[in-house]
C-alpha atoms as a PDB file:
ATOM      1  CA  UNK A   1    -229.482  71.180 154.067  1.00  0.00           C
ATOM      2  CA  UNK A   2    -226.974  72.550 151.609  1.00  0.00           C
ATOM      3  CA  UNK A   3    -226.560  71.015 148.153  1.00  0.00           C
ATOM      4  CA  UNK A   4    -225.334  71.002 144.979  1.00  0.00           C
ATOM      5  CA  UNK A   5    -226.182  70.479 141.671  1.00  0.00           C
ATOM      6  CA  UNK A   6    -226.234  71.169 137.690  1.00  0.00           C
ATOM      7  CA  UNK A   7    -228.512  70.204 135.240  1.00  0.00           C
ATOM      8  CA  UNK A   8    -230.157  71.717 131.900  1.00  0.00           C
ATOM      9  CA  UNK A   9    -232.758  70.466 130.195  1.00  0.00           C
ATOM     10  CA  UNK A  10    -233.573  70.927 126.765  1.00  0.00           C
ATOM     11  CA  UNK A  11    -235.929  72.932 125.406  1.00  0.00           C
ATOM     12  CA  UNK A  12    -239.082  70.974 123.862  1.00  0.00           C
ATOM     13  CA  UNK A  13    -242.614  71.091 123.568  1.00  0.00           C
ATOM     14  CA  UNK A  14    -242.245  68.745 126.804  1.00  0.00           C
ATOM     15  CA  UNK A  15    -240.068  71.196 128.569  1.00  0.00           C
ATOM     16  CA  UNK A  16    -240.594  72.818 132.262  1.00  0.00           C
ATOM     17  CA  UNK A  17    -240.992  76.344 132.616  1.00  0.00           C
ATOM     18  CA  UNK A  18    -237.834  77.814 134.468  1.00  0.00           C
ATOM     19  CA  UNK A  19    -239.375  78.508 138.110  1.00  0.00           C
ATOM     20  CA  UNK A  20    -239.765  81.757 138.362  1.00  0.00           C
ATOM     21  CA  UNK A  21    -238.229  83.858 142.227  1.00  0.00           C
ATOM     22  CA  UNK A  22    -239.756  82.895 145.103  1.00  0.00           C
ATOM     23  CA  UNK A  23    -242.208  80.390 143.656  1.00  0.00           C
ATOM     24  CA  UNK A  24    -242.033  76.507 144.458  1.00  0.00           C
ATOM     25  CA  UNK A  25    -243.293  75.045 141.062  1.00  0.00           C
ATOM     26  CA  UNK A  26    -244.398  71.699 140.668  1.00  0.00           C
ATOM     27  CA  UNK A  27    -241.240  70.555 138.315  1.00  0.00           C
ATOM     28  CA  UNK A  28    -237.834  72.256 138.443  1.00  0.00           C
ATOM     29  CA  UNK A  29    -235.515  72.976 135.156  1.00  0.00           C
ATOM     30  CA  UNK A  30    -231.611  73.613 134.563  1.00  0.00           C
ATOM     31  CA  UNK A  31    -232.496  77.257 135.128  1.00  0.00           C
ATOM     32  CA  UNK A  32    -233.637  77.018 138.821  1.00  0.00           C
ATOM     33  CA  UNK A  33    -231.296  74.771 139.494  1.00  0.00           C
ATOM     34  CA  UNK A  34    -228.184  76.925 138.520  1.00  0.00           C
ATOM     35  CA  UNK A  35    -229.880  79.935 140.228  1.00  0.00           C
ATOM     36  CA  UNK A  36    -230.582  77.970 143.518  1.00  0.00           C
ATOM     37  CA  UNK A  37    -228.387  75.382 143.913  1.00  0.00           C
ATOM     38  CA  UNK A  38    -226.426  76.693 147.197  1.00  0.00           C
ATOM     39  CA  UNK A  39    -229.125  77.444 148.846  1.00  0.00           C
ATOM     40  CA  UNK A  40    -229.042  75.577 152.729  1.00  0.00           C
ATOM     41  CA  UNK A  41    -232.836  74.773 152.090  1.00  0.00           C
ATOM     42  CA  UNK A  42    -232.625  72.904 149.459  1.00  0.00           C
ATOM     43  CA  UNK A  43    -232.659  69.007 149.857  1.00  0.00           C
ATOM     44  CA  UNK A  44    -231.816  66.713 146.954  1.00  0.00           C
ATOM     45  CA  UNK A  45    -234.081  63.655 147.175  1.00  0.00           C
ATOM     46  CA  UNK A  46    -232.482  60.605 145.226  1.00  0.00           C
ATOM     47  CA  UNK A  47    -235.066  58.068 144.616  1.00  0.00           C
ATOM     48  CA  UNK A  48    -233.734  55.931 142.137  1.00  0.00           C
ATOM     49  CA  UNK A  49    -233.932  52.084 142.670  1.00  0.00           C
ATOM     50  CA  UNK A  50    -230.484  49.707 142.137  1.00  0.00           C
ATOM     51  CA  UNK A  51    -228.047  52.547 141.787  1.00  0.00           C
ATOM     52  CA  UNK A  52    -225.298  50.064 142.321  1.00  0.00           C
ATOM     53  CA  UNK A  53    -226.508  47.665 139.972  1.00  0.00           C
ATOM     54  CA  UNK A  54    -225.681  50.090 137.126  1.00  0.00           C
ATOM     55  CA  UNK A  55    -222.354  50.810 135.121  1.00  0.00           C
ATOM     56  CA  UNK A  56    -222.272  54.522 136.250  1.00  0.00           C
ATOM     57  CA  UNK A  57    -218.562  54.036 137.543  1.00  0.00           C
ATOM     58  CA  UNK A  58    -217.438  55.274 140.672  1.00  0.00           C
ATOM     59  CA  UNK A  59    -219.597  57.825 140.830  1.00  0.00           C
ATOM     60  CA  UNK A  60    -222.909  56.851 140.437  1.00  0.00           C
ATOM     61  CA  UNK A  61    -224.401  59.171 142.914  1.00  0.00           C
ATOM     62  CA  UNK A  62    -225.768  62.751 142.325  1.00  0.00           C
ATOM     63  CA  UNK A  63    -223.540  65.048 144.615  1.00  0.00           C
ATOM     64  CA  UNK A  64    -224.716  66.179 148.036  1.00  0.00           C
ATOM     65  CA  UNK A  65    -228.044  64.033 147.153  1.00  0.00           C
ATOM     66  CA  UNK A  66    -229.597  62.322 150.106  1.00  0.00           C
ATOM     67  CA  UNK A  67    -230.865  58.683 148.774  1.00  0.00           C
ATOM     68  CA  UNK A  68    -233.850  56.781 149.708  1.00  0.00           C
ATOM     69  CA  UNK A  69    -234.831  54.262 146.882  1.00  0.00           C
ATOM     70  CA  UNK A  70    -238.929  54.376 145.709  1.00  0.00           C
ATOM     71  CA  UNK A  71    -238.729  50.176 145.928  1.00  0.00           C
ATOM     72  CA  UNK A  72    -236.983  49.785 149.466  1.00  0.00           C
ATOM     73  CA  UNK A  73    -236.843  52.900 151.213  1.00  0.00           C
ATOM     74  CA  UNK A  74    -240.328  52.759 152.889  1.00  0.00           C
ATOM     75  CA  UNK A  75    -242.200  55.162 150.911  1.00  0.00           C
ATOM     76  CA  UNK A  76    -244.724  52.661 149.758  1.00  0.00           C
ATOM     77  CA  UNK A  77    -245.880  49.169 152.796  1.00  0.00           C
ATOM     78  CA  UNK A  78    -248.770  46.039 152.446  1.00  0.00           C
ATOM     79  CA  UNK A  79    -252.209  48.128 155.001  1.00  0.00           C
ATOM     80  CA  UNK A  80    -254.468  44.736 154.853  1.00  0.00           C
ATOM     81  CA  UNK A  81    -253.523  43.025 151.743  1.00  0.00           C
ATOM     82  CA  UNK A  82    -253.463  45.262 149.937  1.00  0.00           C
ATOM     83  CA  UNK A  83    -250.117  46.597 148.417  1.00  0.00           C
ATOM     84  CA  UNK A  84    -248.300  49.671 147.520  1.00  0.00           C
ATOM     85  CA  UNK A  85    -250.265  51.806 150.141  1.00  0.00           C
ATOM     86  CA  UNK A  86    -248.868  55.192 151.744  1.00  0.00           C
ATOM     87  CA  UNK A  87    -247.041  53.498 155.491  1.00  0.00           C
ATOM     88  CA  UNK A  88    -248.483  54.702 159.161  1.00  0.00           C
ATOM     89  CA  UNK A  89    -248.339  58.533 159.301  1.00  0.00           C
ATOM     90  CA  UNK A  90    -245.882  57.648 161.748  1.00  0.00           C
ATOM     91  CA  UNK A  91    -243.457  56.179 159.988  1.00  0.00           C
ATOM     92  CA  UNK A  92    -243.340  58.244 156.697  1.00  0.00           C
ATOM     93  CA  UNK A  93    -242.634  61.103 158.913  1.00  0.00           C
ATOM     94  CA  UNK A  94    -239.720  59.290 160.721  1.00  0.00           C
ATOM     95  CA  UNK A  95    -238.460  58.474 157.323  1.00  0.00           C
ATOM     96  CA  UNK A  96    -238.430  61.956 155.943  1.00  0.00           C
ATOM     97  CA  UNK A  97    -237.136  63.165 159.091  1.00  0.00           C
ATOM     98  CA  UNK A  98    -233.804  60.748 158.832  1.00  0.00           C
ATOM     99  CA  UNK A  99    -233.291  61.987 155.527  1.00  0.00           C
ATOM    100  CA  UNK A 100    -232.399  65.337 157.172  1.00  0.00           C
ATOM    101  CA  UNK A 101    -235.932  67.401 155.617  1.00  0.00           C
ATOM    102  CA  UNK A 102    -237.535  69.715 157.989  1.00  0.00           C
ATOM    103  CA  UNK A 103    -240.247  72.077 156.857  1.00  0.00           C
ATOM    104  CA  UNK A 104    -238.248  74.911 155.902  1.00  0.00           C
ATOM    105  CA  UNK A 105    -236.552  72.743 153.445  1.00  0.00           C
ATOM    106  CA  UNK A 106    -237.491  73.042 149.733  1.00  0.00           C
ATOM    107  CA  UNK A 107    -237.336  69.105 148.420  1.00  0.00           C
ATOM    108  CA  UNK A 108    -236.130  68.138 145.120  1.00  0.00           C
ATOM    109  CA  UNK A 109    -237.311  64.876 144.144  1.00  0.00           C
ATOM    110  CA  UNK A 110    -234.845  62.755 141.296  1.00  0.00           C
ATOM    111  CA  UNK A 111    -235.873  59.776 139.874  1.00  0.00           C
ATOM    112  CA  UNK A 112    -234.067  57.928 137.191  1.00  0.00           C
ATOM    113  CA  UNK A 113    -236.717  59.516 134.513  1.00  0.00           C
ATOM    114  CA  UNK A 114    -236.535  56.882 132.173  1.00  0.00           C
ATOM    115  CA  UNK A 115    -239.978  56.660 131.147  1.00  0.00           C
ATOM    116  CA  UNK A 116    -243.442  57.208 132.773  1.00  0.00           C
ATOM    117  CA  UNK A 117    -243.621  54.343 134.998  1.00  0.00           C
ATOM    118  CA  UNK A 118    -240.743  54.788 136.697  1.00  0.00           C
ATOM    119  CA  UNK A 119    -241.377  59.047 136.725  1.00  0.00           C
ATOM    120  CA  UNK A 120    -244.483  57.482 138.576  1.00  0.00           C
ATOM    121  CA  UNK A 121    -242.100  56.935 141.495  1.00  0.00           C
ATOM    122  CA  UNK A 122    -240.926  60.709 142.268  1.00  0.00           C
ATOM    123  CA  UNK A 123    -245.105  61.583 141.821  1.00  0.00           C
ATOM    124  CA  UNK A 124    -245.795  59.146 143.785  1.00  0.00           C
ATOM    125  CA  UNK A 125    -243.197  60.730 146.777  1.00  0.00           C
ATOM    126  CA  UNK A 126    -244.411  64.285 145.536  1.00  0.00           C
ATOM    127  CA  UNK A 127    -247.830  63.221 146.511  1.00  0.00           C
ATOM    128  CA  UNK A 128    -246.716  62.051 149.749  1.00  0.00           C
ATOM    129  CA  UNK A 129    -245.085  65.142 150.597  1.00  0.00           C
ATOM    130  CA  UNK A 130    -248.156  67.571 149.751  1.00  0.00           C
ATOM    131  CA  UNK A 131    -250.392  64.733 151.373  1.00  0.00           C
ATOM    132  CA  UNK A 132    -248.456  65.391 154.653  1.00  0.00           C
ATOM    133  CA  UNK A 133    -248.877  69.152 154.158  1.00  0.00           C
ATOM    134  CA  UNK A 134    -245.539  69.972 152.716  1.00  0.00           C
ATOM    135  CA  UNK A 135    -245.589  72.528 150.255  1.00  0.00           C
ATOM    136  CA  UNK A 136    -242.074  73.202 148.926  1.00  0.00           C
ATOM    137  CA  UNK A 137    -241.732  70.079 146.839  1.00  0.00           C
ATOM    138  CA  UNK A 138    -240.802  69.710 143.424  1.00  0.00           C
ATOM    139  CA  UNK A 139    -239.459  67.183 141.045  1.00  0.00           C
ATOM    140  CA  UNK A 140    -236.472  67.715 138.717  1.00  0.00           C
ATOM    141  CA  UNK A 141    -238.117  67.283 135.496  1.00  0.00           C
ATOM    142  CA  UNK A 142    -236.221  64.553 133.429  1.00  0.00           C
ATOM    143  CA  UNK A 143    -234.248  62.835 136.275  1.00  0.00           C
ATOM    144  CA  UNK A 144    -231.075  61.716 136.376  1.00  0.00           C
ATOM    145  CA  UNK A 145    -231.412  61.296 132.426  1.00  0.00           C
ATOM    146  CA  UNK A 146    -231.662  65.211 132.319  1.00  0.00           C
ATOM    147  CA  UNK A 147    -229.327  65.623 134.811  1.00  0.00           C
ATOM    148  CA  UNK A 148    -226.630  63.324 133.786  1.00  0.00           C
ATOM    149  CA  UNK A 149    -226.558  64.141 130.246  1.00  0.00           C
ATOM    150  CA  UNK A 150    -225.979  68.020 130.836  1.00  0.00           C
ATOM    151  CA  UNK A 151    -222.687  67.450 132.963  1.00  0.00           C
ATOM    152  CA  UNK A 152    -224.345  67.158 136.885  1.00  0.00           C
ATOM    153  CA  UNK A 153    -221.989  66.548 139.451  1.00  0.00           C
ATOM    154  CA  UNK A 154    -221.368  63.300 140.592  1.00  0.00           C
ATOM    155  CA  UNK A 155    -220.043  61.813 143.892  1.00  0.00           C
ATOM    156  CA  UNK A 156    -218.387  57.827 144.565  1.00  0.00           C
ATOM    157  CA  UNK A 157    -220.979  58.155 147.922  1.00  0.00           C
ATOM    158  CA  UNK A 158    -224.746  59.637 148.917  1.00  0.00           C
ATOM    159  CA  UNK A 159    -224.620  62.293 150.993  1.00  0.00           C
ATOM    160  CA  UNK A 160    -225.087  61.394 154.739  1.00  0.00           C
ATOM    161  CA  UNK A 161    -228.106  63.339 155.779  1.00  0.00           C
ATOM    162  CA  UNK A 162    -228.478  64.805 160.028  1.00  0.00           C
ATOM    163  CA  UNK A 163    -231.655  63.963 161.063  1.00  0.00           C
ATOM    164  CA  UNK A 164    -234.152  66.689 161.239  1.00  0.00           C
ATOM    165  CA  UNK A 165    -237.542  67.705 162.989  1.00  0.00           C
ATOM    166  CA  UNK A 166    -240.400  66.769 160.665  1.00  0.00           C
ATOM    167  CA  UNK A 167    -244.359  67.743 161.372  1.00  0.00           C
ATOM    168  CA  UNK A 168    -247.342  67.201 159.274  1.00  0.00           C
ATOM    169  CA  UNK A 169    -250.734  68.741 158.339  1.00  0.00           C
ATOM    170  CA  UNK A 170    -252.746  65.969 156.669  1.00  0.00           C
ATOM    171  CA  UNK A 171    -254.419  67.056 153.396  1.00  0.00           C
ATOM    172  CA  UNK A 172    -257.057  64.978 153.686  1.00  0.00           C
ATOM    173  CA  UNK A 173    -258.704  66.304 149.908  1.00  0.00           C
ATOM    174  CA  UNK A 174    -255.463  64.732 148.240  1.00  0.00           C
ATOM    175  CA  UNK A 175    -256.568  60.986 149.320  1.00  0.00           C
ATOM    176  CA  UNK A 176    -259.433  59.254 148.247  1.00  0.00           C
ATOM    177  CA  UNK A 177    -260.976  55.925 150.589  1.00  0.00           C
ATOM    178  CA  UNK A 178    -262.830  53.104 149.073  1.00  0.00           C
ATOM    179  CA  UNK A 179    -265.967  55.013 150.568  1.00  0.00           C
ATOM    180  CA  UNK A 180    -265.234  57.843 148.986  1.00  0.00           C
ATOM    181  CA  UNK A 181    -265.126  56.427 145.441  1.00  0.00           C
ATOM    182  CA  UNK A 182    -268.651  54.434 146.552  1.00  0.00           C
ATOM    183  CA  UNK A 183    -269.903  58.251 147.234  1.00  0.00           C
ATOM    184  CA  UNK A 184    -268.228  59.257 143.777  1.00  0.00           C
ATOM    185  CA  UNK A 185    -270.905  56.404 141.785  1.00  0.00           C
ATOM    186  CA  UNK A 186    -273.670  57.623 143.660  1.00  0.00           C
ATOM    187  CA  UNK A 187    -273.015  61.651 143.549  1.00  0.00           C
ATOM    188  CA  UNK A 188    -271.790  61.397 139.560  1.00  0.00           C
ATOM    189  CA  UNK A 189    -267.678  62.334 140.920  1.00  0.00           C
ATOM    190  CA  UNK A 190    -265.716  61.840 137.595  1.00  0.00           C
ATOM    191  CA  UNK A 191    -263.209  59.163 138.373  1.00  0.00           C
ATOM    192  CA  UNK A 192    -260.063  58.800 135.780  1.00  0.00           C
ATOM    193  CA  UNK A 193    -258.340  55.636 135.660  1.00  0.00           C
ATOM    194  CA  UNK A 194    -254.479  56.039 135.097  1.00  0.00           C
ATOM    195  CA  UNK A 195    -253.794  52.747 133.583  1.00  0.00           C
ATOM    196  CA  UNK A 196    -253.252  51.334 129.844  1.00  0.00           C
ATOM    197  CA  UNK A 197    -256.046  51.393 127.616  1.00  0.00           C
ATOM    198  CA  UNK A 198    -255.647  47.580 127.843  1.00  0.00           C
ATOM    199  CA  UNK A 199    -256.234  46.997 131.498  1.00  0.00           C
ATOM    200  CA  UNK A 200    -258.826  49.856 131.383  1.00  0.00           C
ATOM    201  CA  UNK A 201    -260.679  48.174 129.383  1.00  0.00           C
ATOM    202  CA  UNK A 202    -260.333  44.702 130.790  1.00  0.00           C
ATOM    203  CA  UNK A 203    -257.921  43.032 127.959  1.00  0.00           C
ATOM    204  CA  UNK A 204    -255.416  42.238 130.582  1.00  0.00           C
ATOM    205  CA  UNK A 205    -254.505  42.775 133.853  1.00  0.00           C
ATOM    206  CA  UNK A 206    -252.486  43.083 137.049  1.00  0.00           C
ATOM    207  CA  UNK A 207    -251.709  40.441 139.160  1.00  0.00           C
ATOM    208  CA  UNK A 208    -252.256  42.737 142.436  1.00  0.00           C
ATOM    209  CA  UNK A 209    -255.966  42.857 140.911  1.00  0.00           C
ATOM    210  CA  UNK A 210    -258.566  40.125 141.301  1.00  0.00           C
ATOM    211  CA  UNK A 211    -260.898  41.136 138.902  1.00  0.00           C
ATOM    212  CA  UNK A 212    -260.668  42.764 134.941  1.00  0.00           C
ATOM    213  CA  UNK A 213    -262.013  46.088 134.005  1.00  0.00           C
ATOM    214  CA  UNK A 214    -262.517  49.529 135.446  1.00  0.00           C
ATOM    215  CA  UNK A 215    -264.343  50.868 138.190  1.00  0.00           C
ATOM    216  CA  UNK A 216    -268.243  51.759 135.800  1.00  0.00           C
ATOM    217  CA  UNK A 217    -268.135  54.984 134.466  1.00  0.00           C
ATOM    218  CA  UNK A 218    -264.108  56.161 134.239  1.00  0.00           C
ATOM    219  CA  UNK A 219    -262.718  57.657 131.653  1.00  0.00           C
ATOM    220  CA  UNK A 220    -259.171  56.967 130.833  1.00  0.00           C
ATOM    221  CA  UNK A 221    -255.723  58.515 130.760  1.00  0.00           C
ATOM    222  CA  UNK A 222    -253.195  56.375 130.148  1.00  0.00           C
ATOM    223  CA  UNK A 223    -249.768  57.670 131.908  1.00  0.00           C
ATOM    224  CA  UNK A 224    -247.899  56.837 129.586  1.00  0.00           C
ATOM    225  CA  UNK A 225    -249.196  59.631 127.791  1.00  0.00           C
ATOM    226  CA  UNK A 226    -248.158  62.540 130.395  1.00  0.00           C
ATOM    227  CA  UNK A 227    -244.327  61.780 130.446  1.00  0.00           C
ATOM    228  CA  UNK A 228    -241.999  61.388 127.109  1.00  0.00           C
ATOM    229  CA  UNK A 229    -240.128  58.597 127.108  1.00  0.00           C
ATOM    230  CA  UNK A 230    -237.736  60.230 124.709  1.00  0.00           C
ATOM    231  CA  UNK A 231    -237.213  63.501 125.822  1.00  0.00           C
ATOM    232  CA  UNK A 232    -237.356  62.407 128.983  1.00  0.00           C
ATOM    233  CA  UNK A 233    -239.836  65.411 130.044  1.00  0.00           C
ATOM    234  CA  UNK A 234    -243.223  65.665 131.676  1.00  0.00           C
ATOM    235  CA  UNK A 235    -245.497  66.803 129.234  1.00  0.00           C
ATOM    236  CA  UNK A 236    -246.753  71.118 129.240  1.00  0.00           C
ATOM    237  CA  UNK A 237    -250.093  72.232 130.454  1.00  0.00           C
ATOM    238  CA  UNK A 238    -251.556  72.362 126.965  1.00  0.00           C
ATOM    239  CA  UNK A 239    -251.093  68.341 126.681  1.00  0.00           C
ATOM    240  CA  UNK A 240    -252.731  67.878 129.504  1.00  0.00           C
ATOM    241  CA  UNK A 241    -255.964  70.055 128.898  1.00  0.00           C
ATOM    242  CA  UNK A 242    -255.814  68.201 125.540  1.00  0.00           C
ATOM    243  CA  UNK A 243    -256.157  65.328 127.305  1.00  0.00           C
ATOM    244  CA  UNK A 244    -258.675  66.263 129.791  1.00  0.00           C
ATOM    245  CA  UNK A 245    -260.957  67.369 126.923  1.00  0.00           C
ATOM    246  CA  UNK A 246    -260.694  64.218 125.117  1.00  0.00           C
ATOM    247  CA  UNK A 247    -262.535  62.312 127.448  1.00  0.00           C
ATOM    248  CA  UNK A 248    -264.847  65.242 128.567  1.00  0.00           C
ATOM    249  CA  UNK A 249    -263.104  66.217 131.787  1.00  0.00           C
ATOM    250  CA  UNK A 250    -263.712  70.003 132.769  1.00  0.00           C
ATOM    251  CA  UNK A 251    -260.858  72.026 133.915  1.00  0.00           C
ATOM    252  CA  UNK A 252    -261.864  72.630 137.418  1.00  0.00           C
ATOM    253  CA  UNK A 253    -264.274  69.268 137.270  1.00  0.00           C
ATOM    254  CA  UNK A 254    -263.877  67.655 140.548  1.00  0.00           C
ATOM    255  CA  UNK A 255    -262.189  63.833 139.763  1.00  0.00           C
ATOM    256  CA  UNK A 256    -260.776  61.116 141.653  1.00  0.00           C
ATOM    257  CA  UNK A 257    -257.737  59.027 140.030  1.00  0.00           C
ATOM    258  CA  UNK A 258    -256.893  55.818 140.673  1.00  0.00           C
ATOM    259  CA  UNK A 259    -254.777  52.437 138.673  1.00  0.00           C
ATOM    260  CA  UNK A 260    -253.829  49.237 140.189  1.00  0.00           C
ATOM    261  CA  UNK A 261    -251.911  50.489 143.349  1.00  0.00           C
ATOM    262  CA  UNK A 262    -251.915  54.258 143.415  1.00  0.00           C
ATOM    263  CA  UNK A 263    -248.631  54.496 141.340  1.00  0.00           C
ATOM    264  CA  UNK A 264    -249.932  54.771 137.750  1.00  0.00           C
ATOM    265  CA  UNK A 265    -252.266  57.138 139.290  1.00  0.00           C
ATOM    266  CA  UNK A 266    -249.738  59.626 141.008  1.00  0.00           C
ATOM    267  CA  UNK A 267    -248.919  60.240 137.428  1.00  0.00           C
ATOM    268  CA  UNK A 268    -252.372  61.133 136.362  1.00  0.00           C
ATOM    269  CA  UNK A 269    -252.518  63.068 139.703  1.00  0.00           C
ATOM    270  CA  UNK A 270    -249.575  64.822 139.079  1.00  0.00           C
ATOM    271  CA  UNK A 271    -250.811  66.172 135.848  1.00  0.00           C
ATOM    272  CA  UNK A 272    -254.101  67.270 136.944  1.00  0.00           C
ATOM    273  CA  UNK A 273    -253.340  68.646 139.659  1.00  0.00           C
ATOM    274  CA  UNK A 274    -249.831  70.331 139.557  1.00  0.00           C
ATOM    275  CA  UNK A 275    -249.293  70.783 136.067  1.00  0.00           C
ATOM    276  CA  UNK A 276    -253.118  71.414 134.982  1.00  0.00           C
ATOM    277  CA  UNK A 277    -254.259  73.197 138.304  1.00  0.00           C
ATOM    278  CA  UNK A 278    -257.066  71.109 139.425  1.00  0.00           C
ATOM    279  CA  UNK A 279    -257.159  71.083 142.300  1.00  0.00           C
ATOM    280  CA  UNK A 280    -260.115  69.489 142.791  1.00  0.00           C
ATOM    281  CA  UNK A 281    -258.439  66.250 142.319  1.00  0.00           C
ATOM    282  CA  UNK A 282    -257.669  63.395 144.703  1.00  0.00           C
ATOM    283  CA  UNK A 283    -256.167  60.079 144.313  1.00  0.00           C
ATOM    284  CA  UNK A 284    -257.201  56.763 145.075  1.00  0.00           C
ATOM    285  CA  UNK A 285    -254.264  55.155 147.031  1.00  0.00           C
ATOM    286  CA  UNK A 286    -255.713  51.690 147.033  1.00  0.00           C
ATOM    287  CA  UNK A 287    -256.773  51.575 143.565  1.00  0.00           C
ATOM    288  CA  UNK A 288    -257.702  48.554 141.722  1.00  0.00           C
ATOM    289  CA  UNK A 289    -256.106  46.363 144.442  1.00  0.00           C
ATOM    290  CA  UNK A 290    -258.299  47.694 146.933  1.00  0.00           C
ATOM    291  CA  UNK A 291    -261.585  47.300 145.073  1.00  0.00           C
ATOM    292  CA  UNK A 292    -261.261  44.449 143.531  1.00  0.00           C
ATOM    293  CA  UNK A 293    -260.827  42.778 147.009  1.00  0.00           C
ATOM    294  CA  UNK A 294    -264.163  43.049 147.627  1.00  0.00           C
ATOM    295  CA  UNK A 295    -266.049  40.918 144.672  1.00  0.00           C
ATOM    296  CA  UNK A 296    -269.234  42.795 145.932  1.00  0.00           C
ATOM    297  CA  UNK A 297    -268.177  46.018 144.097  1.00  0.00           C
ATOM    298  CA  UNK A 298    -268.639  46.785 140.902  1.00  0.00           C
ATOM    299  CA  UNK A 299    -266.238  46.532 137.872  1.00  0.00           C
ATOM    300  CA  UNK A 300    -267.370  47.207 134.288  1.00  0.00           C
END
């Protein structure tokens, strides 16, 4: 699918690196964008919630940008009380098929980028995508913020996608079960909860949650803590080793991240894994929710 679009970002200590030829990186700057924007295999991925409930004008939209909101699209369903979990294989496929993505297509994901929680939606989608096997995925680093402020073109109407053939490989080392996590306590697995220091440490929390406090033993990262709110950038690799260290996390250390419904956590996931290089890391899709459910399990 053919599309357009212009963005910079400025340079900061949060800044991506410009991708370099031929390389899908995990987050996409002005520079890659200029240098690739005609390209017929490149699919603009508009998640942003209540874009008509803004004052953007007539021209709210991001032009030749397929849209399919984070809250009401279908990216995220209820699986047995529990919310926020990844749909039927089925049916995420059939969704990213009727936004016109087949697997040649290189997916850029746009959220609105206003501050880590809602950045938490385009991981969340960019974990989906590499959970189904997709590699060519990335996410425009900043948003719409980014985007908007350097002059993108806009467009009164999203861009009304052909469907497309989908298929999947399931990368079943992205997603963590309950059982795995109960193997993770036994066999000593770090597990890193995503979530603010508050609820990590049982002060307050979600109402999705029964029960306050951590699963016994994580450490925490707080995701609020890999994304400026400010600049409106994900933070560098040398944050997030900084992080890592902190709280004793190797490198390379195999981990499994989790928060209260897998969204908090796509963030942490995100970092570790595409911006850090671990890739020994999985996430928890469940979470909190999930465990909690079950008053027999453990929470510290």
């Amino acid at each position: 699918m053919r599309n357009a679009i212009f963005a910079a970002a400025v340079t900061l200590a949060f800044s991506a690196p410009a991708l370099a030829q031929g390389q899908v990186q995990p987050l996409v700057d002005a520079e890659w964008l200029k240098v690739n924007a005609g390209d017929e295999n490149v699919v603009i991925l508009d998640i942003r919630d209540d874009i008509e409930g803004t004052d953007l004008g007539t021209e709210p939209y991001i032009a030749n940008a397929v849209v399919a909101p984070y809250g009401s699209a279908g990216w995220r369903t209820e699986v047995d009380g529990v919310p926020g979990m990844l749909p039927p294989i089925e049916q995420i496929v059939e969704l990213i098929g009727n936004l016109g993505v087949d697997n040649d297509d290189h997916v850029v994901i746009v959220p609105w980028g206003t501050d880590s929680s809602e950045f938490g939606g385009a991981t969340r989608v960019y974990w989906t995508f590499k959970y189904l096997g997709h590699e060519e995925v990335s996410i425009l680093d900043g948003g719409w913020r980014q985007y908007d402020a350097q002059g993108g073109a806009r467009a009164a109407e999203p861009a009304q996608p052909v469907a497309a053939e989908f298929t999947y490989e399931l990368q079943d080392e992205l997603l963590a079960t309950t059982e795995d996590v109960v193997a993770a306590l036994d066999e000593g697995v770090a597990l890193v909860d995503g979530r603010p220091v508050e609820q990590y440490q049982g002060q307050s929390k979600s109402p999705v949650v029964a029960t306050a406090g951590t699963i016994p033993g994580s450490v925490n990262i707080e995701h609020s803590k890999l994304y400026s709110a400010e600049y409106a950038m994900f933070a560098e690799p040398e944050t997030v080793a900084a992080l890592t260290q902190a709280v004793n996390l190797g490198a390379d250390e195999e981990n499994i991240v989790f928060c209260n419904t897998g969204h908090w956590a796509s963030v942490a996931w995100f970092a570790l894994s595409e911006v850090q290089g671990n890739k020994n890391t999985s996430m928890y899709d469940g979470s909190m929710a999930e465990w909690t459910a079950d008053p027999s399990r453990p929470v510290e």
